[in-house]
Protein backbone atom coordinates (compact mmCIF):
# COMPACT_ATOMS: atom_id res chain seq x y z
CA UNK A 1 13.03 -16.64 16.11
CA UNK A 2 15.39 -17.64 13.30
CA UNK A 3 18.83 -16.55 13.20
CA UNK A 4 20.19 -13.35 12.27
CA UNK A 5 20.51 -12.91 8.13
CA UNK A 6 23.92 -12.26 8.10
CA UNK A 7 24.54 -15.82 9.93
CA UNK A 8 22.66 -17.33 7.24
CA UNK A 9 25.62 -16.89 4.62
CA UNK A 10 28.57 -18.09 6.59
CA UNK A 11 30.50 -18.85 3.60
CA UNK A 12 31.77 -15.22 2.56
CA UNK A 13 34.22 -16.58 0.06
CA UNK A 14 31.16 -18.45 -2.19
CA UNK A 15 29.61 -15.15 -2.84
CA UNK A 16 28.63 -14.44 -6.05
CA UNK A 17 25.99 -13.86 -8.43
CA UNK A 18 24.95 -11.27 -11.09
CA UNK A 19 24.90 -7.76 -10.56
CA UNK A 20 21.12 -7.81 -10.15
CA UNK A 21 18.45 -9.10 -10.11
CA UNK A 22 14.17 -8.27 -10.76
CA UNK A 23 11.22 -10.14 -10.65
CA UNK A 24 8.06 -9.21 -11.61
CA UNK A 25 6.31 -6.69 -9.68
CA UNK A 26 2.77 -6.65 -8.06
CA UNK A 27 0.78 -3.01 -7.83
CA UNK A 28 2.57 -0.89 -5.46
CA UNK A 29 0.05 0.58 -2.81
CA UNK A 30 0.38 3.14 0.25
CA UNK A 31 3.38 2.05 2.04
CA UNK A 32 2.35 4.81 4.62
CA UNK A 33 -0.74 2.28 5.41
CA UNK A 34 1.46 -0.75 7.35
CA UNK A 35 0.69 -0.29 10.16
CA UNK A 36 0.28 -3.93 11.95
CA UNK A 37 3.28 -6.16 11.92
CA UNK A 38 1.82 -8.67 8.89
CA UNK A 39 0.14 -5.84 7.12
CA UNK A 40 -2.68 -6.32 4.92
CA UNK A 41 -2.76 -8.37 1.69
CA UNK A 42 -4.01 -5.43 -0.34
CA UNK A 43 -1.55 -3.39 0.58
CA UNK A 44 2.01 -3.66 -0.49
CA UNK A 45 5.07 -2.32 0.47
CA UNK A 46 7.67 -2.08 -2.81
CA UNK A 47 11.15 -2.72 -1.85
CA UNK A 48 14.15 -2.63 -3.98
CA UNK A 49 17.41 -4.30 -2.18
CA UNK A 50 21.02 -3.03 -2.85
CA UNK A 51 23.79 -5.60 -2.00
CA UNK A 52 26.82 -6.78 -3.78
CA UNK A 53 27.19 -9.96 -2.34
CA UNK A 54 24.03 -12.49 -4.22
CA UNK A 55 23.52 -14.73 -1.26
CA UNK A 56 22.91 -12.13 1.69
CA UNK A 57 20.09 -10.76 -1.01
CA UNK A 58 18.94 -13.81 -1.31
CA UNK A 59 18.36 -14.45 2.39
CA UNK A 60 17.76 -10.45 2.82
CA UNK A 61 14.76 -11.28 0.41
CA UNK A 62 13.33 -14.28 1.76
CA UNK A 63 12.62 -12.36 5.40
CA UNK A 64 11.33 -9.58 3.93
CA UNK A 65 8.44 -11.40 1.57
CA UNK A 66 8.22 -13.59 4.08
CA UNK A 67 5.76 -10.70 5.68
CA UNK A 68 2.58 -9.98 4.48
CA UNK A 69 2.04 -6.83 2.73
CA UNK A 70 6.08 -6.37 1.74
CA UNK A 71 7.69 -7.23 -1.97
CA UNK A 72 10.65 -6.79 -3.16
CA UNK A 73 10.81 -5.45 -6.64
CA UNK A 74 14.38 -5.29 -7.53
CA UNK A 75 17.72 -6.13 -6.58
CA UNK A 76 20.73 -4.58 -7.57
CA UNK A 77 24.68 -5.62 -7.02
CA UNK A 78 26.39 -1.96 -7.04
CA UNK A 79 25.65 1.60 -6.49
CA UNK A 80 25.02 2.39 -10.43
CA UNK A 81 22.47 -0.21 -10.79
CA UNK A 82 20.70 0.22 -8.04
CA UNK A 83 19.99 4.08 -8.95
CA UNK A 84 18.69 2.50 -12.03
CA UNK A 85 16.28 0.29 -10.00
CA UNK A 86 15.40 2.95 -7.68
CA UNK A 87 14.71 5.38 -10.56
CA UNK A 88 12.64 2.87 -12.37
CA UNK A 89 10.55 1.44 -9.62
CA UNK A 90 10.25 4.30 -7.23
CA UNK A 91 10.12 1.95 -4.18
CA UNK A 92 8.87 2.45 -0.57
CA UNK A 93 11.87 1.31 0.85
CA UNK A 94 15.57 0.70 -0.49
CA UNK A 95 17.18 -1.32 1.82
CA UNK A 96 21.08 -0.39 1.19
CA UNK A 97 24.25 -2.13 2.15
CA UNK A 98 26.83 0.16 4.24
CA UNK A 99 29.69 -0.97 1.55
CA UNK A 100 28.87 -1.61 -2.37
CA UNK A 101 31.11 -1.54 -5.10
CA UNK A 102 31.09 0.92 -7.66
CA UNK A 103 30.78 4.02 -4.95
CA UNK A 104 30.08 5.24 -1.44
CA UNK A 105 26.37 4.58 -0.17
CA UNK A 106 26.75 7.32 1.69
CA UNK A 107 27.32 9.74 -0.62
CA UNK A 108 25.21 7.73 -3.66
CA UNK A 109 22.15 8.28 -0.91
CA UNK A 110 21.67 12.27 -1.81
CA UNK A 111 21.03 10.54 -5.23
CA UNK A 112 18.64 7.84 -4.20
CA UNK A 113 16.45 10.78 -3.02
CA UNK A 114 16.80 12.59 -5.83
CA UNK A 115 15.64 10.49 -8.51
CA UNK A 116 13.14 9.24 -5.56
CA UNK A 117 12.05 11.50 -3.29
CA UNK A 118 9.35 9.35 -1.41
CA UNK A 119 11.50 6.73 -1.31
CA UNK A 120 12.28 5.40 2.20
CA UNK A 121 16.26 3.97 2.74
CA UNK A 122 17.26 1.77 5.73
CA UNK A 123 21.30 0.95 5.81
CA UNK A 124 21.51 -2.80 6.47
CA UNK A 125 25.27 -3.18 7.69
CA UNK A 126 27.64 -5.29 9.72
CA UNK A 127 29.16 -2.02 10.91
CA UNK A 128 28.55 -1.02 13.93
CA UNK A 129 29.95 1.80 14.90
CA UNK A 130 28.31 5.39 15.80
CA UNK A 131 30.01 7.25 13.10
CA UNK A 132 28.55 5.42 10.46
CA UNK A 133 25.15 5.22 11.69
CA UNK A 134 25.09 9.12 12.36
CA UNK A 135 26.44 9.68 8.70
CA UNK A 136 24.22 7.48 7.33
CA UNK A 137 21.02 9.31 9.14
CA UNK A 138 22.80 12.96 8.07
CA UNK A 139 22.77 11.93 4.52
CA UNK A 140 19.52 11.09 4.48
CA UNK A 141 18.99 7.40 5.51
CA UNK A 142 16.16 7.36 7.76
CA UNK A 143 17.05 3.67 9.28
CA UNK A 144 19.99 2.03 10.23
CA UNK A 145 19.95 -1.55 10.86
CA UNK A 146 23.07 -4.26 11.37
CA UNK A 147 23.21 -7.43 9.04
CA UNK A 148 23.58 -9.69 13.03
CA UNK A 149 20.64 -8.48 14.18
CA UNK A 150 17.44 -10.90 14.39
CA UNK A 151 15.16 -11.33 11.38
CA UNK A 152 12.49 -9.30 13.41
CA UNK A 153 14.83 -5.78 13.81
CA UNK A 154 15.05 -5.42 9.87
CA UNK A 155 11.22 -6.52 9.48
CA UNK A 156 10.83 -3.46 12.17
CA UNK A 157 13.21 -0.95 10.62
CA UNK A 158 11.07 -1.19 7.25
CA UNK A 159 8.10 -1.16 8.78
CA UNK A 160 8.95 1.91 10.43
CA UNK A 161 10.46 4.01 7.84
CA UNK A 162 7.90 3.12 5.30
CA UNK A 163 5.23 4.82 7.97
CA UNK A 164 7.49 7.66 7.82
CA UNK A 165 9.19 7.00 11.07
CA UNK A 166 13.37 6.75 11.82
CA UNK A 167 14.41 3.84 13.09
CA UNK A 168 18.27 2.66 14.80
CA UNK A 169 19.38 -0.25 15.71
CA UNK A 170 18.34 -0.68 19.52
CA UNK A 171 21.90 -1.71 20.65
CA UNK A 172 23.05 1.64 18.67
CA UNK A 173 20.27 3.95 20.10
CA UNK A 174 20.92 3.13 23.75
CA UNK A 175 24.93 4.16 22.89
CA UNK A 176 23.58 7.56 21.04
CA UNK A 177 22.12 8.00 24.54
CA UNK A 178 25.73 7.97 26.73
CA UNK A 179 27.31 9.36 23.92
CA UNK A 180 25.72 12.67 22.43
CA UNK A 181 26.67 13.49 19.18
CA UNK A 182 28.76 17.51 19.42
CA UNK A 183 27.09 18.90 16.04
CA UNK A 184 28.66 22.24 14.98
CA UNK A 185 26.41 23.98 12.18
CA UNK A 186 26.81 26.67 9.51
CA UNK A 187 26.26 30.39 10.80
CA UNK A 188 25.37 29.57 14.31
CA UNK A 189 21.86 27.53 12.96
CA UNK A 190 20.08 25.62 15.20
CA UNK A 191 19.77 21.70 14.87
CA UNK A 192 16.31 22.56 14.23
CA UNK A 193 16.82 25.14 11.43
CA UNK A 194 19.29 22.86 10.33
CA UNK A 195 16.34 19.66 9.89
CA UNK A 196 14.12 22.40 8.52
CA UNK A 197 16.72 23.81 5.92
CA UNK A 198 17.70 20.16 4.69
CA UNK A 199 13.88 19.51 4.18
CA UNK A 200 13.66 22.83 2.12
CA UNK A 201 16.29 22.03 0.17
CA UNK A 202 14.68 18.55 -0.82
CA UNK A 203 12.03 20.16 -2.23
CA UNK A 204 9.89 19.82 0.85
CA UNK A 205 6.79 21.89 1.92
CA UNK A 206 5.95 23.69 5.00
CA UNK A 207 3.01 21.30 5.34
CA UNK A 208 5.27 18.18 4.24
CA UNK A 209 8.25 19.19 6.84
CA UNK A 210 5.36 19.90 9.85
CA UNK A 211 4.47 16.39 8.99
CA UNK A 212 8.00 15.00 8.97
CA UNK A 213 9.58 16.50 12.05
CA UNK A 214 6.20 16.23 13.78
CA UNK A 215 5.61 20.51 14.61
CA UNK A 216 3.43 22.92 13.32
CA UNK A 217 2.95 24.58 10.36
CA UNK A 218 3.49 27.76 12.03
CA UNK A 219 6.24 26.52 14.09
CA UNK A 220 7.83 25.37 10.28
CA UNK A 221 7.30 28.96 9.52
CA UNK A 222 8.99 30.41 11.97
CA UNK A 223 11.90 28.02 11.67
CA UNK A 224 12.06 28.96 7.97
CA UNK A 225 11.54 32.68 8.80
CA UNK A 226 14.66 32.89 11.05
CA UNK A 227 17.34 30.25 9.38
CA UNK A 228 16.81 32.44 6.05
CA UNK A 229 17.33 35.74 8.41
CA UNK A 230 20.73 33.86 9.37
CA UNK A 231 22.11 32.41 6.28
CA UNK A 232 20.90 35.96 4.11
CA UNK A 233 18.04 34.27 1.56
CA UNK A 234 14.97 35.17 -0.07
CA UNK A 235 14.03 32.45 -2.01
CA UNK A 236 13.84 28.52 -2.06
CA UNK A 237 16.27 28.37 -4.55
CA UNK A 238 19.04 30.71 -3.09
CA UNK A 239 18.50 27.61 0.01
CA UNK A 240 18.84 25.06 -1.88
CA UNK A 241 22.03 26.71 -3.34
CA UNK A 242 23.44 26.97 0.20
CA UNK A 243 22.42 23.71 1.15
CA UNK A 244 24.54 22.43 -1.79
CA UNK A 245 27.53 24.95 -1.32
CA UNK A 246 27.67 23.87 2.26
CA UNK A 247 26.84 19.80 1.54
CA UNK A 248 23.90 19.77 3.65
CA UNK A 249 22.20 17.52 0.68
């Protein structure tokens, strides 16, 4: 096993490097379709990596096309630029820093999604705490991974959310499990309504969120059927107007 990336770049104070970065890119396929650890050499996973410090992207990079079936597309130094790359390459996966000039990644992810929907994020951080990992997953990250972790977790955590799948940090998920999270929500919604309502909001189907939280399209239904009963809406729009008003996207 080879060391964890962030112990590759010991020498903090020599980072540098421009902004960003691209190299050419191959056809994009399914990124749904890795499967296997290795993947398959028709099939590519696009990946565009977001991290202001040159010489972690550089070793960030080298794991990831190390695997068969993966590519990164783009690189980007701060928040602004890598919307640009996002918006330009639509990628599979951006892999995101915790902590990039320029603006939060937290709150920049809302816009990731936006100009990206079916783009997958995974925060790669050397934070470690609970808070950030739980914000990052509210705002719409769908892994979490830390920067000392083995080359093999981050392989992992793109693997996953590229099938669609969330994926923490195993040291994290085991404290998530003595330490429940106390969510309050809007006008007494459920934690289910409240997936279901986010989902809505990003522009989601019935048939899309039954896929992503794994129910029914009926159950979907029903979810939809009674959160709108509690939060007094009709349409999708007057939704995704309370989703914004209440910064639930």
């Amino acid at each position: 096993m080879r060391p964890p990336i962030y112990r590759n770049c010991t020498n903090e104070s020599s980072l540098a490097g421009d902004a960003s970065t691209t190299r050419p890119a191959r056809d994009a396929g399914d990124a749904s379709l890795i499967d296997q650890p290795g993947g398959d050499a028709g099939i590519v996973c696009t990946i565009v990596l977001a991290d202001d410090h040159a010489i972690v992207r550089s070793a960030v990079r080298d794991v990831l096309e190390a695997e068969l079936g993966f590519e990164v597309v783009a690189e980007a130094g701060d928040i602004p630029i890598a919307i640009r790359k996002v918006r330009a390459y639509k990628p599979s996966v951006l892999v995101l820093d915790l902590n990039m000039p320029s603006g939060s990644s937290l709150e920049a992810i809302p816009t990731f999604l936006e100009v990206s929907p079916r783009s997958a994020i995974v925060v790669l951080t050397m934070d470690n705490s609970l808070e950030s990992a739980r914000a990052a997953l509210r705002a719409g990250a769908f892994g979490f991974a830390l920067k000392e972790a083995a080359d093999t977790e981050l392989l992992e955590a793109v693997r996953a959310v590229a099938r669609g799948h969330r994926y923490l940090d195993p040291e994290l998920g085991s404290r998530v499990a003595v330490e429940p999270e106390i969510i309050e929500t809007p006008d007494n919604l459920s934690v289910r309504e409240l997936e279901v309502l986010k989902l809505i909001a990003l522009g989601y189907t019935n048939t899309e969120i039954a896929r992503e939280l794994y129910l029914s399209i009926r159950t979907v239904e029903c979810h939809r059927s009674h959160l709108q009963h509690k939060i007094h809406t009709r349409t999708r729009a007057e939704v995704c107007s309370y989703a914004r008003e209440h910064s639930l996207v």
